[in-house]
Protein backbone atom coordinates (compact mmCIF):
# COMPACT_ATOMS: atom_id res chain seq x y z
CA UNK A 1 27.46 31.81 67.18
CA UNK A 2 26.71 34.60 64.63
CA UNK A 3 24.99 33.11 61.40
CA UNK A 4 26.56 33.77 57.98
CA UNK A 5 24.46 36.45 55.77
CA UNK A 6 22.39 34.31 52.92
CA UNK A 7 24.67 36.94 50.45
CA UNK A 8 27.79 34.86 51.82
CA UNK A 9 25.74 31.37 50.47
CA UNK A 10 24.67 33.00 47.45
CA UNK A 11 28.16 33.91 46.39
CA UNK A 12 29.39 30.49 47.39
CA UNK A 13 27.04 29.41 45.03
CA UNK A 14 27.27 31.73 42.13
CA UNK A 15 30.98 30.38 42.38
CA UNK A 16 30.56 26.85 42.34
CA UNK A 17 28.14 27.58 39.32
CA UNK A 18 30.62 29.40 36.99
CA UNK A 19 33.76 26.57 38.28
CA UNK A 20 30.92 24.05 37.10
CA UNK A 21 30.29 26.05 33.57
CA UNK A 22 33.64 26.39 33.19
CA UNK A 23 34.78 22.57 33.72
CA UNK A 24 31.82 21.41 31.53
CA UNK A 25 32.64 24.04 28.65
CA UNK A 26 35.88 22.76 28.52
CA UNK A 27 35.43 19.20 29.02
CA UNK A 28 33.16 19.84 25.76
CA UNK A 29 35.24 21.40 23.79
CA UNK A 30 37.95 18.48 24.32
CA UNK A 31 35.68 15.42 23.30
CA UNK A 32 33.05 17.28 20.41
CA UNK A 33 35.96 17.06 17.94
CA UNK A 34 36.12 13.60 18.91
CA UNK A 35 32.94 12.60 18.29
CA UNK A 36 33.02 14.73 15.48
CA UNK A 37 35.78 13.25 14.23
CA UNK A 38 34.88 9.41 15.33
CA UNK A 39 31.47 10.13 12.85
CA UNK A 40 33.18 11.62 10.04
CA UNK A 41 35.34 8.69 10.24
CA UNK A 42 32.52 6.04 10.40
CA UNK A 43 30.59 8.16 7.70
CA UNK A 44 34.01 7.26 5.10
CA UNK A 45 33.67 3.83 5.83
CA UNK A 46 30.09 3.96 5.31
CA UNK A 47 30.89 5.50 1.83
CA UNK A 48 32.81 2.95 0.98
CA UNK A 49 30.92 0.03 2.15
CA UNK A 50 27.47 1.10 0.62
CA UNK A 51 29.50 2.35 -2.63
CA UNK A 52 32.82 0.75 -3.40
CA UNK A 53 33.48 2.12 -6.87
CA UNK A 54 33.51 5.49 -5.52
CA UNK A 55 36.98 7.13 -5.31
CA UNK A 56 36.19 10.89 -4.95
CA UNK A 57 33.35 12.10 -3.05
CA UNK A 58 31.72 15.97 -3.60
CA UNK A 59 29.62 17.21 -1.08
CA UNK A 60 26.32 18.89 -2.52
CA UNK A 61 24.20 21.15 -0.48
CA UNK A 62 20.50 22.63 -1.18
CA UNK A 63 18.86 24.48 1.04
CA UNK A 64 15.36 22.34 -0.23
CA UNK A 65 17.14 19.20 1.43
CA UNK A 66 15.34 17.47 4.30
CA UNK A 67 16.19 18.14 7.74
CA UNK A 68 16.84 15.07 8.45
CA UNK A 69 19.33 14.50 5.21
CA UNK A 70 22.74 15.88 6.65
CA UNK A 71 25.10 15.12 3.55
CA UNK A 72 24.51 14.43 0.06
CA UNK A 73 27.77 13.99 -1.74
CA UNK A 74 28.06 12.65 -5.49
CA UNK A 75 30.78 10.09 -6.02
CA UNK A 76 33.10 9.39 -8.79
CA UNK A 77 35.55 6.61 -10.41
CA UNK A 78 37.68 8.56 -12.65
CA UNK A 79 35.59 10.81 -14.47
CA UNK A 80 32.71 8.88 -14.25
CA UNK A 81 29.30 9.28 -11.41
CA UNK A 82 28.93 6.22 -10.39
CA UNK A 83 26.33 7.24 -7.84
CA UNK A 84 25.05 9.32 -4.90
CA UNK A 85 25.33 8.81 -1.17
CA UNK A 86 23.00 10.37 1.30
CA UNK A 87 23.40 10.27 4.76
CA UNK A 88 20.45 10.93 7.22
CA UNK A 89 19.11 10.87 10.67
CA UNK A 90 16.33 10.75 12.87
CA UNK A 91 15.73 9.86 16.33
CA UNK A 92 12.17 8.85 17.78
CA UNK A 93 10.94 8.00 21.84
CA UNK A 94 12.85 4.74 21.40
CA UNK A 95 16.03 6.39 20.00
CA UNK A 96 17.82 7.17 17.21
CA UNK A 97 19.37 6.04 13.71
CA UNK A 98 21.80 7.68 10.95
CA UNK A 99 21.84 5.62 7.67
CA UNK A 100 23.57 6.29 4.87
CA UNK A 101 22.21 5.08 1.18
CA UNK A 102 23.74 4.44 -1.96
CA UNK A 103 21.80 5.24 -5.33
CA UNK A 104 22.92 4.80 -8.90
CA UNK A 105 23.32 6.78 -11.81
CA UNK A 106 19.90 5.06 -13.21
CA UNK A 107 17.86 5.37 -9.54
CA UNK A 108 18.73 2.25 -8.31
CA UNK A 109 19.65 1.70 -4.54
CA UNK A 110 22.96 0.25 -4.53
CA UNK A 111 23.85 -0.25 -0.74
CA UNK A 112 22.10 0.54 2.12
CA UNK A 113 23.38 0.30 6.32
CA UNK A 114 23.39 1.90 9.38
CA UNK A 115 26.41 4.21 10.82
CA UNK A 116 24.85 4.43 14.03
CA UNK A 117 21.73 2.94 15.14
CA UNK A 118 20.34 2.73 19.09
CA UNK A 119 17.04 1.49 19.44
CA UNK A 120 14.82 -0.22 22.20
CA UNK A 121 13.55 -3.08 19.93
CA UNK A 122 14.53 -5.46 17.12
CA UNK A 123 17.71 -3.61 15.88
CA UNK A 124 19.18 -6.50 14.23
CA UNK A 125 15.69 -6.61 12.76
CA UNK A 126 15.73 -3.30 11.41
CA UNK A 127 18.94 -3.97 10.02
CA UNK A 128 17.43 -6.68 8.08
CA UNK A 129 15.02 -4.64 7.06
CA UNK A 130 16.58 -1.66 5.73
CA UNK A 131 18.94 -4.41 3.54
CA UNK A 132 15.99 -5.48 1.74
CA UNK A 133 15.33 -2.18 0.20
CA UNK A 134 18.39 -2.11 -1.38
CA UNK A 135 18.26 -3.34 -5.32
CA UNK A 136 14.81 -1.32 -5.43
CA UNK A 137 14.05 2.15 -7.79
CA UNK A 138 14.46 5.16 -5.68
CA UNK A 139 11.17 6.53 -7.14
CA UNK A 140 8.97 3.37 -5.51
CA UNK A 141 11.16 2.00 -2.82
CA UNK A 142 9.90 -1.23 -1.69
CA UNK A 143 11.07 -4.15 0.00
CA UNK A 144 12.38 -7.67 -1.42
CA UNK A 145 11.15 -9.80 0.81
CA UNK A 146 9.55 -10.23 3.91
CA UNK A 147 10.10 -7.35 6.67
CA UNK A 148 10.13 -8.02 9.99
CA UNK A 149 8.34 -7.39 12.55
CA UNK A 150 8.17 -6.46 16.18
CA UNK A 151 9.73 -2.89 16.39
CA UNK A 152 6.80 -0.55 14.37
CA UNK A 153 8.46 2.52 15.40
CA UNK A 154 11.78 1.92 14.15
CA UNK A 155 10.43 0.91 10.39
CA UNK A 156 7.96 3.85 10.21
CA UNK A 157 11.12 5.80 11.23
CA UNK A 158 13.23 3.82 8.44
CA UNK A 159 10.22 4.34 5.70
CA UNK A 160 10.54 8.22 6.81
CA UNK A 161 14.05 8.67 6.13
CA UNK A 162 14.13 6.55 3.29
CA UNK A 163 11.55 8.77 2.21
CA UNK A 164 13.61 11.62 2.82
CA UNK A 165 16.20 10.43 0.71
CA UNK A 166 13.60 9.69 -2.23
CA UNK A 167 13.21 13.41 -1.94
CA UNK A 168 16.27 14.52 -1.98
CA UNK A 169 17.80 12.61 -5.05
CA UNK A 170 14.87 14.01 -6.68
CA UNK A 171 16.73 17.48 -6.50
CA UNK A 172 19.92 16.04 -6.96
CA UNK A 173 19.04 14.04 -10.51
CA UNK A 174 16.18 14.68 -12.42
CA UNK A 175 15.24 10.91 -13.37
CA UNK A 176 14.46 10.95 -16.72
CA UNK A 177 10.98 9.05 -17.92
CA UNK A 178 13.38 6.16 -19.10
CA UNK A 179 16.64 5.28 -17.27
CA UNK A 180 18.49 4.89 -20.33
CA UNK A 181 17.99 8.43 -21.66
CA UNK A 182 21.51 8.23 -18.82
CA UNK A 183 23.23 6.18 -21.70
CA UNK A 184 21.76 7.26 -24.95
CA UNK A 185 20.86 11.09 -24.49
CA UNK A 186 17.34 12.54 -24.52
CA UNK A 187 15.62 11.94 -27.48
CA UNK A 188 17.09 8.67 -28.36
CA UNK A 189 15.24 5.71 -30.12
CA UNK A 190 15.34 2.04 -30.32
CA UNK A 191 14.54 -0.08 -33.43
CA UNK A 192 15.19 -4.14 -32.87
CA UNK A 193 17.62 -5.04 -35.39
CA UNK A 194 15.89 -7.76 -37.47
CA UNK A 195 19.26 -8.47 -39.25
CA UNK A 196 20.64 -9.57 -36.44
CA UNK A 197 21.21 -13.24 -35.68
CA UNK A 198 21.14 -13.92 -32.01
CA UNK A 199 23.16 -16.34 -30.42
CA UNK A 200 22.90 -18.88 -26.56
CA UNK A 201 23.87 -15.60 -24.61
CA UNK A 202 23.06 -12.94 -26.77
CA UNK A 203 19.32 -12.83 -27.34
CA UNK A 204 18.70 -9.55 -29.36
CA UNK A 205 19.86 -6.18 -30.34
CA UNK A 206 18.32 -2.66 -31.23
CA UNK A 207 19.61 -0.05 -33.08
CA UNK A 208 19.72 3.24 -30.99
CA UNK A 209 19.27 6.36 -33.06
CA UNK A 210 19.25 10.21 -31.17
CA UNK A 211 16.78 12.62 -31.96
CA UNK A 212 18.50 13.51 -35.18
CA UNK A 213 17.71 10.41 -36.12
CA UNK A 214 21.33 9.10 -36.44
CA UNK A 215 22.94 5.66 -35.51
CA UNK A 216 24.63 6.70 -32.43
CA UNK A 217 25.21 2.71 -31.15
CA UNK A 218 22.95 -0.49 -30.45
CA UNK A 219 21.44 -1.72 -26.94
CA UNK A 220 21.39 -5.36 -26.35
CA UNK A 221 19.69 -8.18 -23.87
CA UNK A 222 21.81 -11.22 -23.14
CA UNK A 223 21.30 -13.62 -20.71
CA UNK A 224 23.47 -16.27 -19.03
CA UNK A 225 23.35 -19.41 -16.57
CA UNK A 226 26.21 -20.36 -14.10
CA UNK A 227 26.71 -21.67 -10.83
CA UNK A 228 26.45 -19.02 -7.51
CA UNK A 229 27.51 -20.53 -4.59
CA UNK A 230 29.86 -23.60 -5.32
CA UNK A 231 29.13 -24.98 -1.94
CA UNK A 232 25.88 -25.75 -1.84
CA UNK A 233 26.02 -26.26 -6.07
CA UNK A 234 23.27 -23.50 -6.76
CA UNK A 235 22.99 -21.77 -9.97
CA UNK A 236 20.59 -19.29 -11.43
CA UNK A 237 19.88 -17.46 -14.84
CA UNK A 238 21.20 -13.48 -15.53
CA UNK A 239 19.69 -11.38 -17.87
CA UNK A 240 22.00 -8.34 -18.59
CA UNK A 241 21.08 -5.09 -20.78
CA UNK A 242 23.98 -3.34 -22.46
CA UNK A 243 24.33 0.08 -24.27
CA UNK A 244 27.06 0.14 -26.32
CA UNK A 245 27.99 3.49 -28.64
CA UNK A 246 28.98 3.27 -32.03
CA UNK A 247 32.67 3.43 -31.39
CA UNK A 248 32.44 0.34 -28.99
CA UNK A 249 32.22 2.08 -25.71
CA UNK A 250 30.00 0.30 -22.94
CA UNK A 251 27.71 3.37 -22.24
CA UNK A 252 26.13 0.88 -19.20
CA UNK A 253 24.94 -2.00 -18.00
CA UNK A 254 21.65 -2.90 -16.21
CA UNK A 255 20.83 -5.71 -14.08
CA UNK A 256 17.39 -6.34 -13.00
CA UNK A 257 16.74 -7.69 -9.70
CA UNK A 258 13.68 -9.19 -10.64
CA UNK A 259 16.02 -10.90 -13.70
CA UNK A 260 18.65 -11.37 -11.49
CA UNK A 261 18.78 -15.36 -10.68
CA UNK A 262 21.75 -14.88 -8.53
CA UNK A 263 21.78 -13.82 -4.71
CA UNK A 264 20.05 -10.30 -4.40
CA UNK A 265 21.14 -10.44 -1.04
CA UNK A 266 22.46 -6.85 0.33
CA UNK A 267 26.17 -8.81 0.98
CA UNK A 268 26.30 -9.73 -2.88
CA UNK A 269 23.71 -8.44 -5.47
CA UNK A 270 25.13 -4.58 -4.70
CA UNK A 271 28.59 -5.86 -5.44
CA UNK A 272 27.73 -7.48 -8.65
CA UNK A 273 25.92 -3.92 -9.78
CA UNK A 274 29.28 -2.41 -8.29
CA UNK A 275 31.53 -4.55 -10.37
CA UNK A 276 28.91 -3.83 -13.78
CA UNK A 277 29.28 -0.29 -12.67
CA UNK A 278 33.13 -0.08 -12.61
CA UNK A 279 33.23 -1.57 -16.33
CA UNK A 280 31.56 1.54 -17.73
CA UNK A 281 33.76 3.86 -20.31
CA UNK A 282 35.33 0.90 -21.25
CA UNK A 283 35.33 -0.20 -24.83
CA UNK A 284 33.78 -3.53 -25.39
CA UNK A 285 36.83 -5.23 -27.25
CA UNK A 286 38.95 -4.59 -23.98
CA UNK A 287 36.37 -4.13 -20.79
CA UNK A 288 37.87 -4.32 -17.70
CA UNK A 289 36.17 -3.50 -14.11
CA UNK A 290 37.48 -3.72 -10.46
CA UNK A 291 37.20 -6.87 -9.72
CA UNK A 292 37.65 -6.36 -5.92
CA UNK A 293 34.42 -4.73 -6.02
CA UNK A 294 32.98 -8.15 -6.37
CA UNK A 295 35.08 -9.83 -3.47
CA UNK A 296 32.31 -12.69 -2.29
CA UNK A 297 30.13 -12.98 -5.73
CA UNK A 298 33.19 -14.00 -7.98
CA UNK A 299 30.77 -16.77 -9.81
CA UNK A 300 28.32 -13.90 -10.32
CA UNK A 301 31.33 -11.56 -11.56
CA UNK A 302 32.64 -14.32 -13.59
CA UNK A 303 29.26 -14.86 -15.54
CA UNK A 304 29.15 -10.69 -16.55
CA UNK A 305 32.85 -11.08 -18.08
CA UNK A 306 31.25 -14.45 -19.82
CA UNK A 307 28.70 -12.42 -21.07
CA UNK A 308 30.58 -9.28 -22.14
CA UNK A 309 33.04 -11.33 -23.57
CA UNK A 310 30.18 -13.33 -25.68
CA UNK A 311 28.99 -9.67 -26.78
CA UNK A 312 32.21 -8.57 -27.81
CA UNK A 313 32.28 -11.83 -29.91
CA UNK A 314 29.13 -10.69 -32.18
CA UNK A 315 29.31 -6.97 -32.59
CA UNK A 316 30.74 -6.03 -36.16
């Protein structure tokens, strides 16, 4: 029996090889567009879920980004930025994680969750624990409460991207030295209005001048108590800063979490800042906001109205 020349193996081989190149090339190119597409899809969703005031999203690129930041987009109602999203990703020896983060017009996170996340330990834990950065300043992210513990690896990899993030919306909005310079313009200043009479919800007022020194509308602190979760019968205290312009527009409203004696859970508080969001442009004598945004924390968006409403009651 004559043996077959090793060329005769070797070309078997080289064969087999470029059928097996071929195959995998093209089974490839059938499912990357759908994964592709199946992330895109989840990265919408995310959008909406971390952000639900935004209607229009524009992506924004900068080559000074992060590596691990894949999309920064800027999102709109109307006319109006009502925030940025950032979406980012990072993988580490026990897996991976995108997130995508929500942060306001004044710095503040706004919503926070995972698109994808696959890691060996505690990932309902680091869940939790990315949730509880969300109400805090962009420029000194920190936690609410308690993080927990057991997977190291996966919250030095959340603190990194989170990080990330921190340094991106640096080059995205230059914060200015006082959130408010947002509402009033740079330059502006604030006298406390010593005519002013305050009243059970609205506590004080300040004139706001710009740096030409003229009366360009008024910035007030009210504050309101009301029942939270009717169930269990709890209420808690709101204190609310406004910045209304001299024609009656709201220019914007903050709500501090640490003045915030509602739930600052992530599955209400961002809703509530949502809501207080949406009601911006509007002109204090008519305000009106999505109230879908606040689907879950109706008490909560029941007690801003209460307290716009009050405002509208004392402003001349």
């Amino acid at each position: 029996m004559m043996k077959k020349p090793i060329v005769h193996y070797t070309f078997v081989l080289a064969v087999v090889a470029i059928v097996c190149g071929i195959m995998i090339s093209a089974v490839n190119a059938i499912t990357a567009p759908i994964i592709e597409n199946n992330i895109l899809k989840a990265q919408a969703a995310a959008y909406q879920l971390v952000l639900p005031s935004g209607e229009t999203f524009t992506e924004i690129v900068n080559e000074e980004f992060p590596e691990t930041v894949l999309t920064v987009v800027e999102a709109k109602a109307g006319a109006n930025v009502v925030g940025y999203i950032y979406t980012a990703y990072t993988t580490n020896k026990f897996g991976y994680m995108r997130l995508v983060v929500a942060v306001g017009p004044t710095g503040t996170i706004l919503g926070a969750d995972f698109i994808d996340i696959n890691q060996t330990y505690q990932v309902d834990g680091t869940r939790t624990n990315l949730s509880l950065y969300v109400g805090s300043p962009i420029t000194s992210i920190a936690p609410s409460g308690d993080i927990v513990t057991g997977a190291t690896g996966s919250l030095n990899s959340l603190k990194g991207l989170l990080a990330d993030v921190a340094t991106s919306h640096a080059l995205v909005v230059v914060a200015p030295a006082d959130p408010y310079e947002a509402w009033f313009g740079a330059g502006y200043s604030m006298e406390i209005d010593a005519t002013f009479v305050p009243t059970t919800q609205v506590l004080e007022k300040s004139i706001v001048r710009n740096a030409s020194d003229e009366v360009i509308g008024a910035y007030y602190h009210l504050r309101g108590t009301a029942e939270y979760n009717s169930e269990q019968g709890s209420a808690g205290t709101v204190n609310m800063y406004v910045g209304i312009s001299s024609t009656g527009e709201i220019l914007g409203i903050d709500l501090p979490k640490d003045e915030y004696g509602h739930t600052t859970s992530n599955a209400f508080y961002p809703k509530v800042i949502a809501y207080a969001n949406s009601i911006t442009g509007s002109n204090i004598e008519s305000f009106s906001g999505q109230g879908d945004l606040a689907t879950g924390a109706t008490n909560s968006k029941n007690l801003i109205d209460t307290l716009l409403t009050a405002l509208g009651g004392v402003i001349e």
